[in-house]
C-alpha atoms as a PDB file:
ATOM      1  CA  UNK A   1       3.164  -2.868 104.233  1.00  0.00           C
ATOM      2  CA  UNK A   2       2.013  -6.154 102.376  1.00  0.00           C
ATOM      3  CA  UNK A   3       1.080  -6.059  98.833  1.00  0.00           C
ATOM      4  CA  UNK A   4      -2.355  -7.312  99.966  1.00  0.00           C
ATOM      5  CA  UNK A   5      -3.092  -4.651 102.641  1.00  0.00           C
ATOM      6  CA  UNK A   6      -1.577  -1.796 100.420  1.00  0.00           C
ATOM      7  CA  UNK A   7      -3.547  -2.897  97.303  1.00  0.00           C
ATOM      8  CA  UNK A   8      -7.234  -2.667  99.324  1.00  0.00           C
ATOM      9  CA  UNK A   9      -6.173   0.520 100.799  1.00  0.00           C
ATOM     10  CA  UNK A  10      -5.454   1.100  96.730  1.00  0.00           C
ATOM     11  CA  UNK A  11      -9.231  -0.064  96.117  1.00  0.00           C
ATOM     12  CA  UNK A  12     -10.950   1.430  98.585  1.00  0.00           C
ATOM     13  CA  UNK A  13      -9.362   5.341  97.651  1.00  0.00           C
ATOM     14  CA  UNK A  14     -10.184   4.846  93.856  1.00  0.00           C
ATOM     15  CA  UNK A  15     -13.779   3.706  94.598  1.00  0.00           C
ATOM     16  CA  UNK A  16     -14.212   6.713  96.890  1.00  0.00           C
ATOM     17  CA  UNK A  17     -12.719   9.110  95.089  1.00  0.00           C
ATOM     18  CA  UNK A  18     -14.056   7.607  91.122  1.00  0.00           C
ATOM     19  CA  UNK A  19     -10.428   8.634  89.395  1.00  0.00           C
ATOM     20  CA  UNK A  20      -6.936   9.738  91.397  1.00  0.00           C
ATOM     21  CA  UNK A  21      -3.842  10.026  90.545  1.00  0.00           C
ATOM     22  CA  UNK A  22      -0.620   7.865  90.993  1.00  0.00           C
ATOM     23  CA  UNK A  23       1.178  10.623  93.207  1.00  0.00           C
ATOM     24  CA  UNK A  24      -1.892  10.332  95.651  1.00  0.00           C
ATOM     25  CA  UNK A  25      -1.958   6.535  96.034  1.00  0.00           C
ATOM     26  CA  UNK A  26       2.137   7.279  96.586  1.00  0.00           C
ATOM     27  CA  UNK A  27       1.087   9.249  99.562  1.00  0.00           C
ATOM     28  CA  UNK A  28      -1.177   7.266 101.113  1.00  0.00           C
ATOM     29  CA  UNK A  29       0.513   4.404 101.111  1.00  0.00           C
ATOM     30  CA  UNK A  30       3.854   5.854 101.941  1.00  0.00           C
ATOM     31  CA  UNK A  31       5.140   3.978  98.579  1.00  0.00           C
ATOM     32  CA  UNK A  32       7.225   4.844  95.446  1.00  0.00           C
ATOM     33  CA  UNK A  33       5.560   5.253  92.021  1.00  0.00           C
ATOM     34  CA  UNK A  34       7.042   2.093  90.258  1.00  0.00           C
ATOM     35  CA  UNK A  35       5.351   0.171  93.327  1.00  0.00           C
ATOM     36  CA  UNK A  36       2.179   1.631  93.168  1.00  0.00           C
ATOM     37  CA  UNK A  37       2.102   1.189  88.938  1.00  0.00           C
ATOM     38  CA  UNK A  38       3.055  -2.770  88.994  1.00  0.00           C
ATOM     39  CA  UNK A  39      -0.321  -2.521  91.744  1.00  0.00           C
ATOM     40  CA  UNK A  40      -2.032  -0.981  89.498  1.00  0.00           C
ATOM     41  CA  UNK A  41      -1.389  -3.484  86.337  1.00  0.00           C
ATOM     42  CA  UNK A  42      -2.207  -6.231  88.414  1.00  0.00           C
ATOM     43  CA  UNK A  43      -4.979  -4.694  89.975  1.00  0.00           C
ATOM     44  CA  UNK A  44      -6.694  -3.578  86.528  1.00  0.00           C
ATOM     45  CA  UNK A  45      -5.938  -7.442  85.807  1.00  0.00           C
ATOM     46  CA  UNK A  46      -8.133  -8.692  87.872  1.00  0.00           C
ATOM     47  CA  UNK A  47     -10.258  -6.316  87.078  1.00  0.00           C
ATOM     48  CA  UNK A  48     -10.365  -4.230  90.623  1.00  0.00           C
ATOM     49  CA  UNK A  49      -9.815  -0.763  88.959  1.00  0.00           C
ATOM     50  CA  UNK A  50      -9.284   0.337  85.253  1.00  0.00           C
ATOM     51  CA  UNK A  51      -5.524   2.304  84.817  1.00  0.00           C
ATOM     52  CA  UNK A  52      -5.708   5.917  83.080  1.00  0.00           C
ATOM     53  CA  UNK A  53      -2.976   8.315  81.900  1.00  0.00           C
ATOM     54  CA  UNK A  54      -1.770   9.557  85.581  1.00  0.00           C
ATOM     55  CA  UNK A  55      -3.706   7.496  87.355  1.00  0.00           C
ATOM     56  CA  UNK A  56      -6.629   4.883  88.445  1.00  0.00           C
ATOM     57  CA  UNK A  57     -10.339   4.939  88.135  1.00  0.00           C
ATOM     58  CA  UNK A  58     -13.019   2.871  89.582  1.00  0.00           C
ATOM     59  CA  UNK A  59     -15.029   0.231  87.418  1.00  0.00           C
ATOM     60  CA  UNK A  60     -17.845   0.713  90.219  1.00  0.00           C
ATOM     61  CA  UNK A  61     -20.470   3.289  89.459  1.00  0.00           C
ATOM     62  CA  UNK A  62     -19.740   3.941  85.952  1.00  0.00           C
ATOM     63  CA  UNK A  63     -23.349   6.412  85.425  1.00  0.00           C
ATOM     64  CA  UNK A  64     -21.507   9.012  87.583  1.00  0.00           C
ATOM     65  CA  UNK A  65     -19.450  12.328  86.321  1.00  0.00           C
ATOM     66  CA  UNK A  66     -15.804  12.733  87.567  1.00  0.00           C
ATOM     67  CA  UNK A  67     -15.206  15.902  89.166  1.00  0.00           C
ATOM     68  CA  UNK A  68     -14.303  18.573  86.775  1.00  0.00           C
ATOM     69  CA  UNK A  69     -11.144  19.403  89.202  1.00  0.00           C
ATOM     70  CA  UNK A  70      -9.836  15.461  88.608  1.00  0.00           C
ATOM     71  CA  UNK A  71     -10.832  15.334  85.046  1.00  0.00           C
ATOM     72  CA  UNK A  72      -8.578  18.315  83.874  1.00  0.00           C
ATOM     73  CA  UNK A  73      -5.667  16.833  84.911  1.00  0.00           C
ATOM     74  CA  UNK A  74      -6.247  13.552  83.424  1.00  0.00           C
ATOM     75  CA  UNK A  75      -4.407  12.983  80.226  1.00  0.00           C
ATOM     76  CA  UNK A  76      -3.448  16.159  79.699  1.00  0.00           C
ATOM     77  CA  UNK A  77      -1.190  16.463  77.440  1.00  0.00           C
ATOM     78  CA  UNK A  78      -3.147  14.780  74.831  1.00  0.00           C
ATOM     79  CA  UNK A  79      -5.923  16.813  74.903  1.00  0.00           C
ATOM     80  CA  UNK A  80      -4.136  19.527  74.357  1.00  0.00           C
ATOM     81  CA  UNK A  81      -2.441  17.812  71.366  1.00  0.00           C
ATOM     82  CA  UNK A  82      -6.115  17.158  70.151  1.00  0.00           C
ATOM     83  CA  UNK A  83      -7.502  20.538  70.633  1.00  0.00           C
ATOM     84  CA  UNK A  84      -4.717  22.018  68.808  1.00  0.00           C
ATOM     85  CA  UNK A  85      -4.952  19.393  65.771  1.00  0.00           C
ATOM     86  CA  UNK A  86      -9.205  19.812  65.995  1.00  0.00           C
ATOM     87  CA  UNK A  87      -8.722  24.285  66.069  1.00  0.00           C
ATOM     88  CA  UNK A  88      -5.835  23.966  63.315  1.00  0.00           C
ATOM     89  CA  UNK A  89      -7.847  21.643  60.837  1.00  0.00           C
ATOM     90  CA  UNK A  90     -11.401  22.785  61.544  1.00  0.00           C
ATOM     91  CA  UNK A  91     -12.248  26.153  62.302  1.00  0.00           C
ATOM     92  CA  UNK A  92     -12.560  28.839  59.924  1.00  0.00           C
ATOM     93  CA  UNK A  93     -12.347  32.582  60.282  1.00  0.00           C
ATOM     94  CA  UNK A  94     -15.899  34.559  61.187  1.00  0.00           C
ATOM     95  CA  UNK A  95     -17.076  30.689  62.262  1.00  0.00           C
ATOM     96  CA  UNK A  96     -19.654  30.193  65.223  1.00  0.00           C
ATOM     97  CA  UNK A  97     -18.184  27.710  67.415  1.00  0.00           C
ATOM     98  CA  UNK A  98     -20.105  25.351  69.673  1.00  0.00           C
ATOM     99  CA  UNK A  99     -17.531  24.122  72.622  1.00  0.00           C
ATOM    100  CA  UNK A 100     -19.289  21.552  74.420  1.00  0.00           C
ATOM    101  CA  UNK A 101     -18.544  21.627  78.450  1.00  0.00           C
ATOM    102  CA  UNK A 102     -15.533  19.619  78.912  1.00  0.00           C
ATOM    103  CA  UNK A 103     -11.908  19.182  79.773  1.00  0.00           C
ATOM    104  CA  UNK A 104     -11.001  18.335  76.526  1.00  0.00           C
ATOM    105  CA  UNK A 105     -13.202  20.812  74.443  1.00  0.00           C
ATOM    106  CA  UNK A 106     -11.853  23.238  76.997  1.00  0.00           C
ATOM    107  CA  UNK A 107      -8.182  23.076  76.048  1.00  0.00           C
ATOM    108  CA  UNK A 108      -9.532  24.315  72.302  1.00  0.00           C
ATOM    109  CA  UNK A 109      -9.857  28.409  73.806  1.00  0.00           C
ATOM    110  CA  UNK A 110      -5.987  29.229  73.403  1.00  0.00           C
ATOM    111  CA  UNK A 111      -5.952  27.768  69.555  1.00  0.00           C
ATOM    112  CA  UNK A 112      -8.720  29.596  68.698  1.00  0.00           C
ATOM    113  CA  UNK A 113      -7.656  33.080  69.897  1.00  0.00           C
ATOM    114  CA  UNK A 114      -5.480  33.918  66.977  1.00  0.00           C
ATOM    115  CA  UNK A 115      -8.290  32.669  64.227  1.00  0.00           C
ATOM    116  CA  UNK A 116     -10.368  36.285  62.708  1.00  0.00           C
ATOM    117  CA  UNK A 117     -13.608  36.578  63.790  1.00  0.00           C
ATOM    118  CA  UNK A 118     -14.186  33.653  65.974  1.00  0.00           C
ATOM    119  CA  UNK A 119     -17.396  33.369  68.073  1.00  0.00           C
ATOM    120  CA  UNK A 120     -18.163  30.896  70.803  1.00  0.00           C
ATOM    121  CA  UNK A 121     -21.271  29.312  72.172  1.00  0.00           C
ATOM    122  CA  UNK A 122     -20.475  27.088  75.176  1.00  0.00           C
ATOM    123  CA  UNK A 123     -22.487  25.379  77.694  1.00  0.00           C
ATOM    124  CA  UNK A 124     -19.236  25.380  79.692  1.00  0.00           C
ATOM    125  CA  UNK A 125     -18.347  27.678  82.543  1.00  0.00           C
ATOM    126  CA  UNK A 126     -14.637  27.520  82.659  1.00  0.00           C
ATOM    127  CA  UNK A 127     -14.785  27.497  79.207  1.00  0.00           C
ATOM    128  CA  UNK A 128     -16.408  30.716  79.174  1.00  0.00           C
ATOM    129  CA  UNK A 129     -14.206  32.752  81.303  1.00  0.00           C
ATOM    130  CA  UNK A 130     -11.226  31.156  79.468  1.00  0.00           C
ATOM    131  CA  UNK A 131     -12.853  32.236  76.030  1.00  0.00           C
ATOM    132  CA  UNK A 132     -13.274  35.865  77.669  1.00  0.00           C
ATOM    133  CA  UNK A 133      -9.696  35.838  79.298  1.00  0.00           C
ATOM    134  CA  UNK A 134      -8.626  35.152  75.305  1.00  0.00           C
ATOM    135  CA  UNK A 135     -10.498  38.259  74.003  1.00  0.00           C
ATOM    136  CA  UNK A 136     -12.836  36.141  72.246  1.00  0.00           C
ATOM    137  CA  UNK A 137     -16.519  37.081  71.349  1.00  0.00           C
ATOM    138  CA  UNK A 138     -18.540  34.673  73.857  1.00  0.00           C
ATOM    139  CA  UNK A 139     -21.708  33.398  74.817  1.00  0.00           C
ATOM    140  CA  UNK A 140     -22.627  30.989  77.717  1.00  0.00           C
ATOM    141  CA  UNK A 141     -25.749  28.959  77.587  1.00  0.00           C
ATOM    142  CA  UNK A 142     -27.769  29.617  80.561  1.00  0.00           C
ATOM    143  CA  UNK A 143     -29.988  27.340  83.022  1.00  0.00           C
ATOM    144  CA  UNK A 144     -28.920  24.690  85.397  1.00  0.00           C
ATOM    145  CA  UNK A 145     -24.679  24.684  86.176  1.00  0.00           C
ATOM    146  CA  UNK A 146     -23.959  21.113  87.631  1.00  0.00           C
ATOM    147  CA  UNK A 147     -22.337  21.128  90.342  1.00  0.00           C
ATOM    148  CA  UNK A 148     -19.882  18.174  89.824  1.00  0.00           C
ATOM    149  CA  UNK A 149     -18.848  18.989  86.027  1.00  0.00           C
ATOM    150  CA  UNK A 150     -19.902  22.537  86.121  1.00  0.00           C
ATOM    151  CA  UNK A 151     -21.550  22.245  82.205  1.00  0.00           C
ATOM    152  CA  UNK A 152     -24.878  23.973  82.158  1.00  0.00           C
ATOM    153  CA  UNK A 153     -28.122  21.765  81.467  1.00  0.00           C
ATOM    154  CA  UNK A 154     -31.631  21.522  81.801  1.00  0.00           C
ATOM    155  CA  UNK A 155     -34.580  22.719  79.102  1.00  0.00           C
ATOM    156  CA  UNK A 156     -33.662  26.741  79.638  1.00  0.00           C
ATOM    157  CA  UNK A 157     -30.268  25.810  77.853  1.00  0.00           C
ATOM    158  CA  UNK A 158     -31.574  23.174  75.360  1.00  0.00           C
ATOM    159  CA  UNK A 159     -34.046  25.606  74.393  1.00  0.00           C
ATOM    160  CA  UNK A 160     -31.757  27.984  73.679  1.00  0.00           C
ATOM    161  CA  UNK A 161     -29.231  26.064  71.639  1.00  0.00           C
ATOM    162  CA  UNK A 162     -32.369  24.572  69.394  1.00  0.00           C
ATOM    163  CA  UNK A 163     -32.721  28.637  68.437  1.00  0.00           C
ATOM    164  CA  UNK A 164     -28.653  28.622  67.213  1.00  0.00           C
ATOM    165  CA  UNK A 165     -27.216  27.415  63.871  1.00  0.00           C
ATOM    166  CA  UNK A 166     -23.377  26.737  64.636  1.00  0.00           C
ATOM    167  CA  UNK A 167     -20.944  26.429  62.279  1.00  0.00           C
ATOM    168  CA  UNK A 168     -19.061  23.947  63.997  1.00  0.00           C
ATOM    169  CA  UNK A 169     -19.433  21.620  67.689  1.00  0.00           C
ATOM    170  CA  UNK A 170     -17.095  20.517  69.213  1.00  0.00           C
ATOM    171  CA  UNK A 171     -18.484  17.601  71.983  1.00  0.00           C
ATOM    172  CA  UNK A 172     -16.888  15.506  74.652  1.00  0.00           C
ATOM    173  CA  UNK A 173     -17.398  11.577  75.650  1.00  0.00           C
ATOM    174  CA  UNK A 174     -17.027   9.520  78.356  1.00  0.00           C
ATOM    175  CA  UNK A 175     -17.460   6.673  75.934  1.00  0.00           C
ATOM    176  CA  UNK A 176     -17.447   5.289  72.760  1.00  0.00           C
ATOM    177  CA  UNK A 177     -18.512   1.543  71.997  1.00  0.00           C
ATOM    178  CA  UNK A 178     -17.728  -0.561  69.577  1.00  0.00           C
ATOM    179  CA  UNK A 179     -21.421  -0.634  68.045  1.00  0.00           C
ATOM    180  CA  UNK A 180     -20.604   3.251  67.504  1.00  0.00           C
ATOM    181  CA  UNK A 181     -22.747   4.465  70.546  1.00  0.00           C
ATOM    182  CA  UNK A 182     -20.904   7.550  71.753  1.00  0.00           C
ATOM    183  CA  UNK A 183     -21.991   7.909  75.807  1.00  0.00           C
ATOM    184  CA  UNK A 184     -21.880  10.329  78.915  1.00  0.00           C
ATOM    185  CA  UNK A 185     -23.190   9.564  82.417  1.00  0.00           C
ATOM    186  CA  UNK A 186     -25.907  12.065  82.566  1.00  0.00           C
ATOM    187  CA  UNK A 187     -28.799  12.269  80.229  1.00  0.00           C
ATOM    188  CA  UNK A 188     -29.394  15.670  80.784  1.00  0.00           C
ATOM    189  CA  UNK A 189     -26.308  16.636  79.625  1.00  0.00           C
ATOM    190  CA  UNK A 190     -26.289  13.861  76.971  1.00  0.00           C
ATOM    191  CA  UNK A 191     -29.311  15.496  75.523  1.00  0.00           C
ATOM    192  CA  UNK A 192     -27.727  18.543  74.994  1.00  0.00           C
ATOM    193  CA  UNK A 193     -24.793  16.956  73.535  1.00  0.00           C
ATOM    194  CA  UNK A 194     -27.381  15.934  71.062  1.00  0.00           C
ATOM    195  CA  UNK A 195     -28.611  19.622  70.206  1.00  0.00           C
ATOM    196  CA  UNK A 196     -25.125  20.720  69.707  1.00  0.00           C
ATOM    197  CA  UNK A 197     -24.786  18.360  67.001  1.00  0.00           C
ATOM    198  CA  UNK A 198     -27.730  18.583  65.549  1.00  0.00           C
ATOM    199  CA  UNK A 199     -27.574  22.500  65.678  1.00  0.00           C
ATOM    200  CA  UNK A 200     -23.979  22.572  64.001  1.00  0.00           C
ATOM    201  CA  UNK A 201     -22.889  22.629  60.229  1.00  0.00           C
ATOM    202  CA  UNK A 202     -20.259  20.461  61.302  1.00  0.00           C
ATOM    203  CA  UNK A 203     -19.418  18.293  64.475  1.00  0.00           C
ATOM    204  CA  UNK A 204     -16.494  16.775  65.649  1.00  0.00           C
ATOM    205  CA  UNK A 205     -16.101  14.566  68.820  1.00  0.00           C
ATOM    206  CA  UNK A 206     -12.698  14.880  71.163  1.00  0.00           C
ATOM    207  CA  UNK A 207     -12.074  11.613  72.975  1.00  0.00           C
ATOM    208  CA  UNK A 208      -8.561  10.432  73.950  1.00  0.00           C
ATOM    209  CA  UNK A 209      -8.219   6.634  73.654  1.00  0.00           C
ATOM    210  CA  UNK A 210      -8.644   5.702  76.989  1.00  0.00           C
ATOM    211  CA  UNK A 211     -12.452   6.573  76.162  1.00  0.00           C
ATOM    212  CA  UNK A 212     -12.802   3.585  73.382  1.00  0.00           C
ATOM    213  CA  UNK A 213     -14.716   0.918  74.714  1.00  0.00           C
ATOM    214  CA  UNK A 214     -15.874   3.013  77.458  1.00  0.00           C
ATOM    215  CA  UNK A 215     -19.721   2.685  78.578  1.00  0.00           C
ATOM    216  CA  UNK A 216     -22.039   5.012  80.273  1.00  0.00           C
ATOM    217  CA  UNK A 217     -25.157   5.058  81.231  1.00  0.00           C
ATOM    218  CA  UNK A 218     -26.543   7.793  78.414  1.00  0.00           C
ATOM    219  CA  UNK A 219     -26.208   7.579  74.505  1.00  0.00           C
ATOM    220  CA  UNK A 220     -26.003  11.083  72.823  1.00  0.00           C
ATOM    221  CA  UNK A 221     -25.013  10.179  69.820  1.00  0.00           C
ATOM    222  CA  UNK A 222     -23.656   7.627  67.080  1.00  0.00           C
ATOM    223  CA  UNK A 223     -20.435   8.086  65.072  1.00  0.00           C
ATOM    224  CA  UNK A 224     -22.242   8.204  61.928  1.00  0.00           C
ATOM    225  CA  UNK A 225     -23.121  11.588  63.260  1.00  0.00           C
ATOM    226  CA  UNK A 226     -20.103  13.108  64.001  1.00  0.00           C
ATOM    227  CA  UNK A 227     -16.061  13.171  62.816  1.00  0.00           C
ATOM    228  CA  UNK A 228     -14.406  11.363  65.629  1.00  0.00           C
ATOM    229  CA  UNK A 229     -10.792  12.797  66.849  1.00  0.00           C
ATOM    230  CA  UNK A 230      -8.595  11.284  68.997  1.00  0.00           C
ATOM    231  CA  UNK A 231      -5.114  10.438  69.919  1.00  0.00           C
ATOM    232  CA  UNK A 232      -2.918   7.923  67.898  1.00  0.00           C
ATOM    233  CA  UNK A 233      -4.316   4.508  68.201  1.00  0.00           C
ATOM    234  CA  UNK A 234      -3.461   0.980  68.427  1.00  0.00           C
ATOM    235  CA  UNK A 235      -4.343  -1.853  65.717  1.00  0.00           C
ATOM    236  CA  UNK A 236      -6.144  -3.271  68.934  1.00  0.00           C
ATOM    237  CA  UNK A 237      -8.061   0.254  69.927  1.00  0.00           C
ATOM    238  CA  UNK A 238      -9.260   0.718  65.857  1.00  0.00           C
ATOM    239  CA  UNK A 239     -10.281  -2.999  65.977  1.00  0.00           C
ATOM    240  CA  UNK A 240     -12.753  -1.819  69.106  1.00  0.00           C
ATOM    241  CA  UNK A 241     -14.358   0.608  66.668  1.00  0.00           C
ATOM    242  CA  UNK A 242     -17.389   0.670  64.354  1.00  0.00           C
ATOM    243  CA  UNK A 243     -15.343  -0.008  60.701  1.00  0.00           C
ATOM    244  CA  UNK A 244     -17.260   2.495  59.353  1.00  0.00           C
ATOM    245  CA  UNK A 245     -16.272   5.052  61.604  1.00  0.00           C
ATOM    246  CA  UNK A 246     -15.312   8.826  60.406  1.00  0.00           C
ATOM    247  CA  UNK A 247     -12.260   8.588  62.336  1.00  0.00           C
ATOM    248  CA  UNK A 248      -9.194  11.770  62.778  1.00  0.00           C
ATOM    249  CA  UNK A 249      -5.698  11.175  64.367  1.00  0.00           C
ATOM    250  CA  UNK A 250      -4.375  13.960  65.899  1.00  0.00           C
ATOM    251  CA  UNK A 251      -0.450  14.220  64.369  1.00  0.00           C
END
């Protein structure tokens, strides 16, 4: 297969799909990983697609979610390194803890079973069950479950979270610009991003660096608000970043 016909095969699966992974462009183009990656660099080069941990995502349609399936397999391994850093360094015993609906936030549950007295709010339905598998004190938000990112939404579940004090929040972002806007595609859910933080003693933001520079469609929130955690970064990645930004790197 020529580069040229194997890269628009390449372009037409990532815009279809929003975000897949480098094993699935393997398969469909019959074509070994260190192939498909050099693709990929030039591809995100000329600005075709933009190259994640794992993977590709499309640069088209950036106001839509990412399927919650995809999205837990992206990066993995450092949002578990950030949950674990965020649980260890922030939560206290007998705290109320608001974990936003998200594949990051999610990976928090485990870290948090062995803390005394732990209660947690979420707006997150995997993150529910995974809080009750863990034998932890739970409550789930209630109203509108989306279907793509399965967080619930809507004014029955911002209502309720405007009637909760939390001791801590812990949110997810899709983006975060350099002008300190921190984004999501949907407002519905961006607004009750919003309440969380508002609602909470203390809140913290989880975003790997492949989220700096990001933009959505939705701003929830600005980093003045919030502590921002994320993965270690470049000189190049900080330089994208308010200066003034309350900034954590996960060791």
């Amino acid at each position: 297969m020529l580069t040229q016909e194997r890269q628009s095969i390449i372009e037409n699966y990532v815009n279809q799909h929003e975000v897949c992974r480098v094993s699935e462009l393997c398969d469909l183009t019959e074509t070994s990983e260190s192939t498909i990656r050099r693709d990929l660099i030039q591809m995100e080069k000329n600005g075709i697609l933009k190259r994640v941990h794992g993977g590709a995502q499309s640069v088209k349609n950036f106001s839509r979610d990412v399927s919650q399936n995809v999205r837990f397999n992206l990066n993995h391994d450092v949002k578990i390194a950030l949950a674990q850093y965020a649980a260890s360094n922030f939560v206290q015993p007998g705290d109320n803890v608001f974990i936003d609906a998200g594949t990051t936030t999610y990976e928090l549950v485990p870290f948090l079973a062995d803390i005394p007295n732990v209660k947690i709010i979420t707006n997150g339905v995997e993150t529910a069950l995974c809080s009750l598998n863990h034998g932890i004190k739970t409550i789930l938000i209630g109203g509108e479950v989306k279907d793509d990112t399965h967080a619930v939404i809507g004014q029955t579940a911002l209502s309720q979270i405007k009637a909760m004090n939390f001791s801590v929040s812990f949110v997810g972002a899709n983006g975060i610009e350099q002008n300190g806007n921190l984004t999501t595609p949907d407002p519905e859910e961006a607004a009750i991003k919003a309440a969380e933080i508002k609602q909470a003693r203390r809140a913290y933001v989880l975003a790997d660096s492949s989220k700096i520079g990001e933009r959505n469609f939705a701003v929830f929130a600005h980093t003045r608000d919030v502590c921002v955690v994320t993965d270690q970064l470049t000189s190049s990645q900080k330089a994208a970043l308010p200066a003034d930004i309350n900034l954590k790197e996960a060791k």
